[in-house]
N, C-alpha and C. Protein backbone atom coordinates (compact mmCIF):
# COMPACT_ATOMS: atom_id res chain seq x y z
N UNK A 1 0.83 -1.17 0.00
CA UNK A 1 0.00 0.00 0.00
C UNK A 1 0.89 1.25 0.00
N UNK A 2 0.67 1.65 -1.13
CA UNK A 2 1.92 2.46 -1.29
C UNK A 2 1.15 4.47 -1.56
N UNK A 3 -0.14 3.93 -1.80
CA UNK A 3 -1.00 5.00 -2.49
C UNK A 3 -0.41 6.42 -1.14
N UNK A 4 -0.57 7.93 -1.69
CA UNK A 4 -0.43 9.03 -0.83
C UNK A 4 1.37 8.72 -0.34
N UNK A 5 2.09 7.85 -0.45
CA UNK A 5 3.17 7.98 0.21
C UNK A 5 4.24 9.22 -0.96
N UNK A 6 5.40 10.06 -0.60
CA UNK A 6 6.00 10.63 -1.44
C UNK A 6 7.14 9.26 -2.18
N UNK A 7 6.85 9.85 -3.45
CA UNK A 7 7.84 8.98 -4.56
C UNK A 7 9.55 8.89 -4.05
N UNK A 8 10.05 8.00 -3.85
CA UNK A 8 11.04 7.48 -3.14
C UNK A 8 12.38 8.37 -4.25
N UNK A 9 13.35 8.92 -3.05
CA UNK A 9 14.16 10.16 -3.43
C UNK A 9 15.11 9.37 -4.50
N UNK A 10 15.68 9.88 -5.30
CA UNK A 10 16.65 9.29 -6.13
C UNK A 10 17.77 9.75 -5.55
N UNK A 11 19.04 8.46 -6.05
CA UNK A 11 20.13 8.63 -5.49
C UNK A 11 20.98 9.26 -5.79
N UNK A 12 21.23 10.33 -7.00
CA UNK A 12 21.62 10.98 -7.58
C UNK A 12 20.73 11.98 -8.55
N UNK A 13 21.30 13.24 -9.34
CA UNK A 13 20.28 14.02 -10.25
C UNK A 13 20.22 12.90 -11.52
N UNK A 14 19.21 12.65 -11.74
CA UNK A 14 19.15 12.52 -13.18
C UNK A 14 18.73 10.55 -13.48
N UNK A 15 18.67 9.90 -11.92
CA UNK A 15 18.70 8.78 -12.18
C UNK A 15 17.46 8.62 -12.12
N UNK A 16 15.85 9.21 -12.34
CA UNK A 16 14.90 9.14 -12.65
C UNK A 16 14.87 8.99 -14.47
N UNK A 17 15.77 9.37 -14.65
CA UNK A 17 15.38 9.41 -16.23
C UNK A 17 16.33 9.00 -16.93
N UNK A 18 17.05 7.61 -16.22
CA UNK A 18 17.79 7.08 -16.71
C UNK A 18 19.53 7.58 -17.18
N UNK A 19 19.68 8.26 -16.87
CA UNK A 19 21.10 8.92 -16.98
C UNK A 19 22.05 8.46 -15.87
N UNK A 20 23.32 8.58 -16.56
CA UNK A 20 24.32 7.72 -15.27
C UNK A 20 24.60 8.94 -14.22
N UNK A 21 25.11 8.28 -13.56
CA UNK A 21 25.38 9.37 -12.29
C UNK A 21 26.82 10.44 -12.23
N UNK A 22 27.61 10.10 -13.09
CA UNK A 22 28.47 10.88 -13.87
C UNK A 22 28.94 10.58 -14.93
N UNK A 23 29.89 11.60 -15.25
CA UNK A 23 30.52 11.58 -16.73
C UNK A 23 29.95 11.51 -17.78
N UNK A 24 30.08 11.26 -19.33
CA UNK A 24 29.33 11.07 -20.10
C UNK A 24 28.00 10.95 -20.15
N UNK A 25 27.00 11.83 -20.46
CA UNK A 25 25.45 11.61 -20.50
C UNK A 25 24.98 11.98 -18.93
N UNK A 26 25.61 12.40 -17.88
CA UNK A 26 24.87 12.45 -16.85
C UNK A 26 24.45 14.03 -16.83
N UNK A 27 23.67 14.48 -15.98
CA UNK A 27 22.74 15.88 -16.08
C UNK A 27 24.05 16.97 -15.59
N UNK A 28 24.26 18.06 -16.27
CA UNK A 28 24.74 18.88 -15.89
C UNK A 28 25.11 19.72 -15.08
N UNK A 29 25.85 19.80 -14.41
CA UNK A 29 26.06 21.28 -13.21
C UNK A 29 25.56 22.47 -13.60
N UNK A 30 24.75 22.88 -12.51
CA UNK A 30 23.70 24.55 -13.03
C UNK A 30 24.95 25.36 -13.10
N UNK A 31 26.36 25.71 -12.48
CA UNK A 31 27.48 26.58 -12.65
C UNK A 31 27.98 26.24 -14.13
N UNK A 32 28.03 25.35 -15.06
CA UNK A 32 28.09 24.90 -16.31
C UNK A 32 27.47 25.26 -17.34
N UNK A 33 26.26 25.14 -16.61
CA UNK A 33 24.87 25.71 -17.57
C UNK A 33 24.81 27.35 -18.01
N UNK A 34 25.30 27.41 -16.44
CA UNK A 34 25.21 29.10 -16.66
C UNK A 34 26.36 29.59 -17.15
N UNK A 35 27.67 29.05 -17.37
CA UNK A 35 28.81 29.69 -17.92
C UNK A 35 28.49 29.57 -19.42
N UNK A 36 27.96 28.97 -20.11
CA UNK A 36 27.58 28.54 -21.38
C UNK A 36 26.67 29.49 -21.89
N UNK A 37 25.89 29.43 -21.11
CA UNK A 37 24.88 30.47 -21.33
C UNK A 37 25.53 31.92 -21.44
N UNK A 38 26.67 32.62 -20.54
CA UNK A 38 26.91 33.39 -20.61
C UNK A 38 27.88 33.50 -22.14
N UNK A 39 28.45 32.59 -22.19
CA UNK A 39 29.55 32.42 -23.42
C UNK A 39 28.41 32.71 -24.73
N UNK A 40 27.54 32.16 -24.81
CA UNK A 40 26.39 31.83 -25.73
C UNK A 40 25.78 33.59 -25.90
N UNK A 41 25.56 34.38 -24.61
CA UNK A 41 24.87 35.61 -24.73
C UNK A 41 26.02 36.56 -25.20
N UNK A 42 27.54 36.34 -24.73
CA UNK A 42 28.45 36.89 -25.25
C UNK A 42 28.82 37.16 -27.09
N UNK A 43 28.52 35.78 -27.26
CA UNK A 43 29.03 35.59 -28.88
C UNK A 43 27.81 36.46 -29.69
N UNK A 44 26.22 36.51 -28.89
CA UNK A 44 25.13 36.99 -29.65
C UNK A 44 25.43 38.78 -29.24
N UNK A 45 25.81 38.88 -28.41
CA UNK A 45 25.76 40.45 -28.16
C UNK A 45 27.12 40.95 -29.21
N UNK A 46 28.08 40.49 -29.46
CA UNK A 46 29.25 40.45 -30.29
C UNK A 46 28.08 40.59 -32.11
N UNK A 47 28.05 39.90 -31.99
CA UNK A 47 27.27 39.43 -33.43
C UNK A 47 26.29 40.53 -33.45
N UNK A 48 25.18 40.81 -32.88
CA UNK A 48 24.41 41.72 -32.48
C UNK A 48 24.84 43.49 -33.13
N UNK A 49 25.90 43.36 -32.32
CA UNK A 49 26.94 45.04 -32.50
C UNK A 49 27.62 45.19 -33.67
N UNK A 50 27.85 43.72 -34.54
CA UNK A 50 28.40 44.07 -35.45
C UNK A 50 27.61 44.51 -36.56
N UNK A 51 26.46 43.81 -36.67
CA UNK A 51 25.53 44.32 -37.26
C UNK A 51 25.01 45.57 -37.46
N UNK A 52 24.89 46.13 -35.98
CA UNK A 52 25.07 47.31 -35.77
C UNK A 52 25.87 48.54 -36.28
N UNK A 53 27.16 47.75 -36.28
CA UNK A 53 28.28 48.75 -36.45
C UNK A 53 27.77 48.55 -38.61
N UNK A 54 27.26 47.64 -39.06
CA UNK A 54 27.42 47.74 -40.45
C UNK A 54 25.86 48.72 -40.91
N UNK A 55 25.05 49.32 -39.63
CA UNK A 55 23.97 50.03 -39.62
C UNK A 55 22.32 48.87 -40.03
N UNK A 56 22.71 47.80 -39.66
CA UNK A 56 21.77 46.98 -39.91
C UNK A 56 20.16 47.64 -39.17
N UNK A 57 20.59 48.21 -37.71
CA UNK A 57 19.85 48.61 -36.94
C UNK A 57 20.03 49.60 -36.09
N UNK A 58 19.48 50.45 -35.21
CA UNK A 58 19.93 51.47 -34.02
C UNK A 58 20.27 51.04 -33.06
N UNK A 59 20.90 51.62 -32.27
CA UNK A 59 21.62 51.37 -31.10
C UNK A 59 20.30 51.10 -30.31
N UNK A 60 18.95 51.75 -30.48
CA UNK A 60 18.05 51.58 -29.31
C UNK A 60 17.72 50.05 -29.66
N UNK A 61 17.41 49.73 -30.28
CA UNK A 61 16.99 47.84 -30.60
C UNK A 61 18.58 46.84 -30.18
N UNK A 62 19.38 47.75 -29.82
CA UNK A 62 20.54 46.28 -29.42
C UNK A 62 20.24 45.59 -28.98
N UNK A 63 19.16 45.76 -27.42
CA UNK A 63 19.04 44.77 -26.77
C UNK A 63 17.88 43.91 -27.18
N UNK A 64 17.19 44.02 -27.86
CA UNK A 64 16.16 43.16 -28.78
C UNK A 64 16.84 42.53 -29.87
N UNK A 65 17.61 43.30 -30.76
CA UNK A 65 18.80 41.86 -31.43
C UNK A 65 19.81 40.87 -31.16
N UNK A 66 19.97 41.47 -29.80
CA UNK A 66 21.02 40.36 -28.70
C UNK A 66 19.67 39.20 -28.62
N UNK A 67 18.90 39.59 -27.75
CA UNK A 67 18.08 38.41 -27.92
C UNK A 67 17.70 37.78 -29.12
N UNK A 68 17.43 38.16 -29.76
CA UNK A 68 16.74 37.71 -31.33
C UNK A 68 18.19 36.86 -32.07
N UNK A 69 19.12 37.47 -31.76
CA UNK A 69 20.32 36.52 -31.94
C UNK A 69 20.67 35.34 -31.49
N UNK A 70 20.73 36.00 -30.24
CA UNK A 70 20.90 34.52 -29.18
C UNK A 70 19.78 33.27 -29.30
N UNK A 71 18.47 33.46 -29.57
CA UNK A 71 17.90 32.39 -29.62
C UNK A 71 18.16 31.94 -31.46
N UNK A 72 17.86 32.52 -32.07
CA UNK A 72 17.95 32.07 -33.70
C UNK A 72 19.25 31.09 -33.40
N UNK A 73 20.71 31.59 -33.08
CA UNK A 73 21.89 30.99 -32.35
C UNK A 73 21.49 29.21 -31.98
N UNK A 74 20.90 29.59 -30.57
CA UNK A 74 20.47 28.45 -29.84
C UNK A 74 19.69 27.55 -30.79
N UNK A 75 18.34 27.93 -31.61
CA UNK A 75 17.69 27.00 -32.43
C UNK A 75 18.66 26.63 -33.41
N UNK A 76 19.37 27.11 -34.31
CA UNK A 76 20.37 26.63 -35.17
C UNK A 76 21.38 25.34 -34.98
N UNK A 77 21.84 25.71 -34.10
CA UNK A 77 22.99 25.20 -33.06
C UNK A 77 22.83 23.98 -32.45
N UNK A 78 21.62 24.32 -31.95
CA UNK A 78 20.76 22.80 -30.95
C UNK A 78 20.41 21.83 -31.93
N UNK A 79 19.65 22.27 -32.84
CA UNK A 79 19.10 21.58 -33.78
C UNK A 79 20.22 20.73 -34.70
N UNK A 80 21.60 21.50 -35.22
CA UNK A 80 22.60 20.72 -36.01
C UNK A 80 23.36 19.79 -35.37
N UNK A 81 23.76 20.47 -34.17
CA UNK A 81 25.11 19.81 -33.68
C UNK A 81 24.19 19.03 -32.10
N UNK A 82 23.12 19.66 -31.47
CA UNK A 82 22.61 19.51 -30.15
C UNK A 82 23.75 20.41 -29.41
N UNK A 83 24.48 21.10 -29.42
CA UNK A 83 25.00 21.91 -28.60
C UNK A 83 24.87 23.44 -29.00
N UNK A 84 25.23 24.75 -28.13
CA UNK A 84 25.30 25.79 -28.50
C UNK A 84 27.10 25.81 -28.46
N UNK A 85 27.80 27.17 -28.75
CA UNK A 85 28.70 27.29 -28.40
C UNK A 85 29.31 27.41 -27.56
N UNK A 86 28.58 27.93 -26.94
CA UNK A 86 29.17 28.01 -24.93
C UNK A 86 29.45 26.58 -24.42
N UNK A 87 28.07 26.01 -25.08
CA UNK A 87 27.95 24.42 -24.15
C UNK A 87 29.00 23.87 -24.98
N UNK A 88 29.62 24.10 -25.94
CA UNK A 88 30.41 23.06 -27.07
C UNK A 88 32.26 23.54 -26.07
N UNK A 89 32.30 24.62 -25.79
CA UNK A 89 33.40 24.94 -24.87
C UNK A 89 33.34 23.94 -24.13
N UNK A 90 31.94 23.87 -23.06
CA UNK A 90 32.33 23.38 -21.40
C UNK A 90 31.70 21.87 -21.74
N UNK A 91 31.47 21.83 -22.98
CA UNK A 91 31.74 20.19 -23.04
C UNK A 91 29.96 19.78 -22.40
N UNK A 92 29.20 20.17 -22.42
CA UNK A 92 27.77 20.22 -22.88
C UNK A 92 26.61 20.14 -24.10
N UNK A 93 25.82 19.32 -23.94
CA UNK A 93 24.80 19.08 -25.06
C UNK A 93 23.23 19.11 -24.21
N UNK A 94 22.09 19.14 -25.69
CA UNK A 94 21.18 19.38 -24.82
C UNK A 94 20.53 17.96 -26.15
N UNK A 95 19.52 17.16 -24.79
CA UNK A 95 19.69 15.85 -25.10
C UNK A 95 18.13 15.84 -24.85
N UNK A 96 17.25 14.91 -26.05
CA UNK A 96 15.95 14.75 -25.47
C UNK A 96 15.64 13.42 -24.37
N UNK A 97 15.18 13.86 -23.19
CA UNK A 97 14.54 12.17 -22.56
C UNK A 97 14.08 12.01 -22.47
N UNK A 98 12.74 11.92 -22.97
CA UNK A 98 11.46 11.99 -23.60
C UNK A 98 11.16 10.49 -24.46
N UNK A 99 12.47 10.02 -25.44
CA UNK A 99 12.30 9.39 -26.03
C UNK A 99 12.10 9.66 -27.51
N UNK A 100 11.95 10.77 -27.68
CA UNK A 100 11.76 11.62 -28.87
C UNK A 100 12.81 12.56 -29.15
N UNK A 101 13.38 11.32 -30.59
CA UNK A 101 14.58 12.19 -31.01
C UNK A 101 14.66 11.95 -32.44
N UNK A 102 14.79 13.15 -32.91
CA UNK A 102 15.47 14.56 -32.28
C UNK A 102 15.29 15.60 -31.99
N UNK A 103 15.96 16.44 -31.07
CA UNK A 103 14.77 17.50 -30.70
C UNK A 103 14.76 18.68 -31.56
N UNK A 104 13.13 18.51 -32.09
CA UNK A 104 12.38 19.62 -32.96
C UNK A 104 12.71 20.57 -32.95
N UNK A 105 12.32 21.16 -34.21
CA UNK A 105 12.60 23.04 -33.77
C UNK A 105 11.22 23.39 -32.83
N UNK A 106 9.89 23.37 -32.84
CA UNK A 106 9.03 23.59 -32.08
C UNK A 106 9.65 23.18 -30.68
N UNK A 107 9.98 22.56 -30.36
CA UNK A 107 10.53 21.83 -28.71
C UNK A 107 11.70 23.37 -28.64
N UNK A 108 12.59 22.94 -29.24
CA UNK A 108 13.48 24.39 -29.00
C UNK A 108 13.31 25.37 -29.17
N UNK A 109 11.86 25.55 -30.32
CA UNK A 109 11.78 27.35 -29.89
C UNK A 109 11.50 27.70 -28.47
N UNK A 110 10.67 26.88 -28.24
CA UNK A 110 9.82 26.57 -26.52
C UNK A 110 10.80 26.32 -25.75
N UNK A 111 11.70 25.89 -25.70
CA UNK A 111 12.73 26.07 -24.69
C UNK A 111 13.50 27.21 -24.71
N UNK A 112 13.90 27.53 -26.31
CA UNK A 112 14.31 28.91 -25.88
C UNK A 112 13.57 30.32 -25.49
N UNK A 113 12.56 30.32 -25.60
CA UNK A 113 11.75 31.26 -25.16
C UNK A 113 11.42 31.18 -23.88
N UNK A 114 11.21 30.16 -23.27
CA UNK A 114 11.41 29.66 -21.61
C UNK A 114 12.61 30.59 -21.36
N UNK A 115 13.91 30.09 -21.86
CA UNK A 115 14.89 30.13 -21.13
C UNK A 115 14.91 31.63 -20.91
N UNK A 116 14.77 32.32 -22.50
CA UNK A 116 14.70 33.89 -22.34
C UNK A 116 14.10 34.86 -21.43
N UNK A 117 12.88 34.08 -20.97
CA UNK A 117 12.24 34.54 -20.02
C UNK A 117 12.80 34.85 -18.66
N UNK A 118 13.90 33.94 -18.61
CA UNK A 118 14.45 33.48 -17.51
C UNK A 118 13.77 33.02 -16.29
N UNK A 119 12.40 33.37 -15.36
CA UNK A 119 11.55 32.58 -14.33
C UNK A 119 11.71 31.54 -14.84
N UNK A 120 10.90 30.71 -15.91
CA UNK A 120 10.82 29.20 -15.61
C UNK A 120 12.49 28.52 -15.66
N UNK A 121 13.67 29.14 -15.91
CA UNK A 121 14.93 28.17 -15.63
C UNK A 121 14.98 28.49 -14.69
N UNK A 122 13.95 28.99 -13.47
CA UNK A 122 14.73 29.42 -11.89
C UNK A 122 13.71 28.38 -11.32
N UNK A 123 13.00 27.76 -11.83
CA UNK A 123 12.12 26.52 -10.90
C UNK A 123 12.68 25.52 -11.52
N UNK A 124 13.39 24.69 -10.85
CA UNK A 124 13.88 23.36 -10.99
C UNK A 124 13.59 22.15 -10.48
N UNK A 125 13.56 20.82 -10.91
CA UNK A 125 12.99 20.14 -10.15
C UNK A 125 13.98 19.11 -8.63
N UNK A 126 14.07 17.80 -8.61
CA UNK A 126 14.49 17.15 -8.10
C UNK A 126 16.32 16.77 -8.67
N UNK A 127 15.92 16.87 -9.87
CA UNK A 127 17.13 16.55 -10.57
C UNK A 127 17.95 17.65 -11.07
N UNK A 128 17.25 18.82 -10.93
CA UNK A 128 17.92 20.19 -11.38
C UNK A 128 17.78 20.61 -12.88
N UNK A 129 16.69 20.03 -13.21
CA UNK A 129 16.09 20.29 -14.19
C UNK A 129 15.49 21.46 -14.43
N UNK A 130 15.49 22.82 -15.28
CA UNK A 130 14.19 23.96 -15.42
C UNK A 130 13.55 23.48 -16.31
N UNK A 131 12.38 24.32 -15.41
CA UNK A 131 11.07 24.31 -16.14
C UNK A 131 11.07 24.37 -17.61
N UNK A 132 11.71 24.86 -18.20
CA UNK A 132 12.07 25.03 -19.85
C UNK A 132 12.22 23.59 -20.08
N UNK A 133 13.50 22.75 -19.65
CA UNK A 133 13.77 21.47 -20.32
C UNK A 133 12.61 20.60 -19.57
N UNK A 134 11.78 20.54 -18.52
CA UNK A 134 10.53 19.63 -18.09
C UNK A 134 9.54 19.67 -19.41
N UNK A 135 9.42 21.05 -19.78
CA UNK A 135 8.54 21.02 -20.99
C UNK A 135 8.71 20.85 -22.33
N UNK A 136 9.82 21.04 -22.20
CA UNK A 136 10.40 20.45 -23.93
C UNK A 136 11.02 19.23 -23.95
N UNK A 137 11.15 18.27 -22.90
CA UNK A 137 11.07 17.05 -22.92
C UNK A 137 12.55 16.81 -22.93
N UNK A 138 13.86 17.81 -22.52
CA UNK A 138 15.09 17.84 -22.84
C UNK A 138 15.85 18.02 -21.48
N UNK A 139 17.48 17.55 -21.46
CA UNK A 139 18.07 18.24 -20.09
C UNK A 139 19.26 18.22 -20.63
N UNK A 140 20.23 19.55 -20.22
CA UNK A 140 21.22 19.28 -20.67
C UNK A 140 22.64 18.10 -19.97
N UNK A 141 23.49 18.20 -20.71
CA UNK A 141 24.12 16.93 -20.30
C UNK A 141 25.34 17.02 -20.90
N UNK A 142 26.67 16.40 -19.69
CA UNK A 142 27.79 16.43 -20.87
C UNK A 142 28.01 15.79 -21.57
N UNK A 143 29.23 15.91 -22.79
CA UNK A 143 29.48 15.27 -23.75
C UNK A 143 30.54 14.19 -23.52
């Protein structure tokens, strides 16, 4: 009789969904995630300005083409290789466990628009999962 009891803790992140408990394929460190991410917003704000500098746009829209960069970036990126560039540095990929592969551009626009938002990557679950990759059926992971 097991009904109302809480679901029994896992012994590590990520061993609910089948991932090893390190190295290869296991769930990522959030300090990882976020250096990538920063490397990733770096290369789009770079890219962004240059555009800029060739008068593509005004200085007042930079920060709307940093974003608009950075995700076009991320969908491109995710979709060819499964990594961005940041994550391809720190030795990161973003992996579906879902069972459904490979992951869509619909799944990754939705994750990147999550992520952009930034709230739902600040609710995580048991495994250190955000809300972005719970819903797009993805977590990242190293290579």
């Amino acid at each position: 009789m097991t009904e109302g009891l809480p679901a029994a803790r896992s012994a590590y992140p990520g061993e609910r969904l089948g991932l090893p408990e390190r190295g290869p394929g296991s769930l990522a460190p959030m300090g990882r995630r976020l250096a990538a991410l920063m490397i990733d917003w770096l290369i789009a704000y770079g890219l962004a300005a240059l555009a800029m500098a060739f008068g593509l746009f005004s200085q007042r829209v930079l920060s709307t083409a940093v974003l608009v960069v950075w995700l076009v970036l991320g969908l491109v990126a995710v979709r060819l290789f499964s990594f961005t560039p940041g994550q391809l540095v720190l030795g990161l990929q973003v992996a579906a466990v879902d069972g459904r592969v490979p992951v869509g551009l619909g799944r990754l626009a939705v994750r990147g628009v999550l992520v952009a938002m930034v709230i739902p990557a600040l609710f995580t679950d048991v495994d250190g999962r955000g809300l972005h990759d719970r819903l797009s059926g993805t977590a990242v992971i190293r290579r």
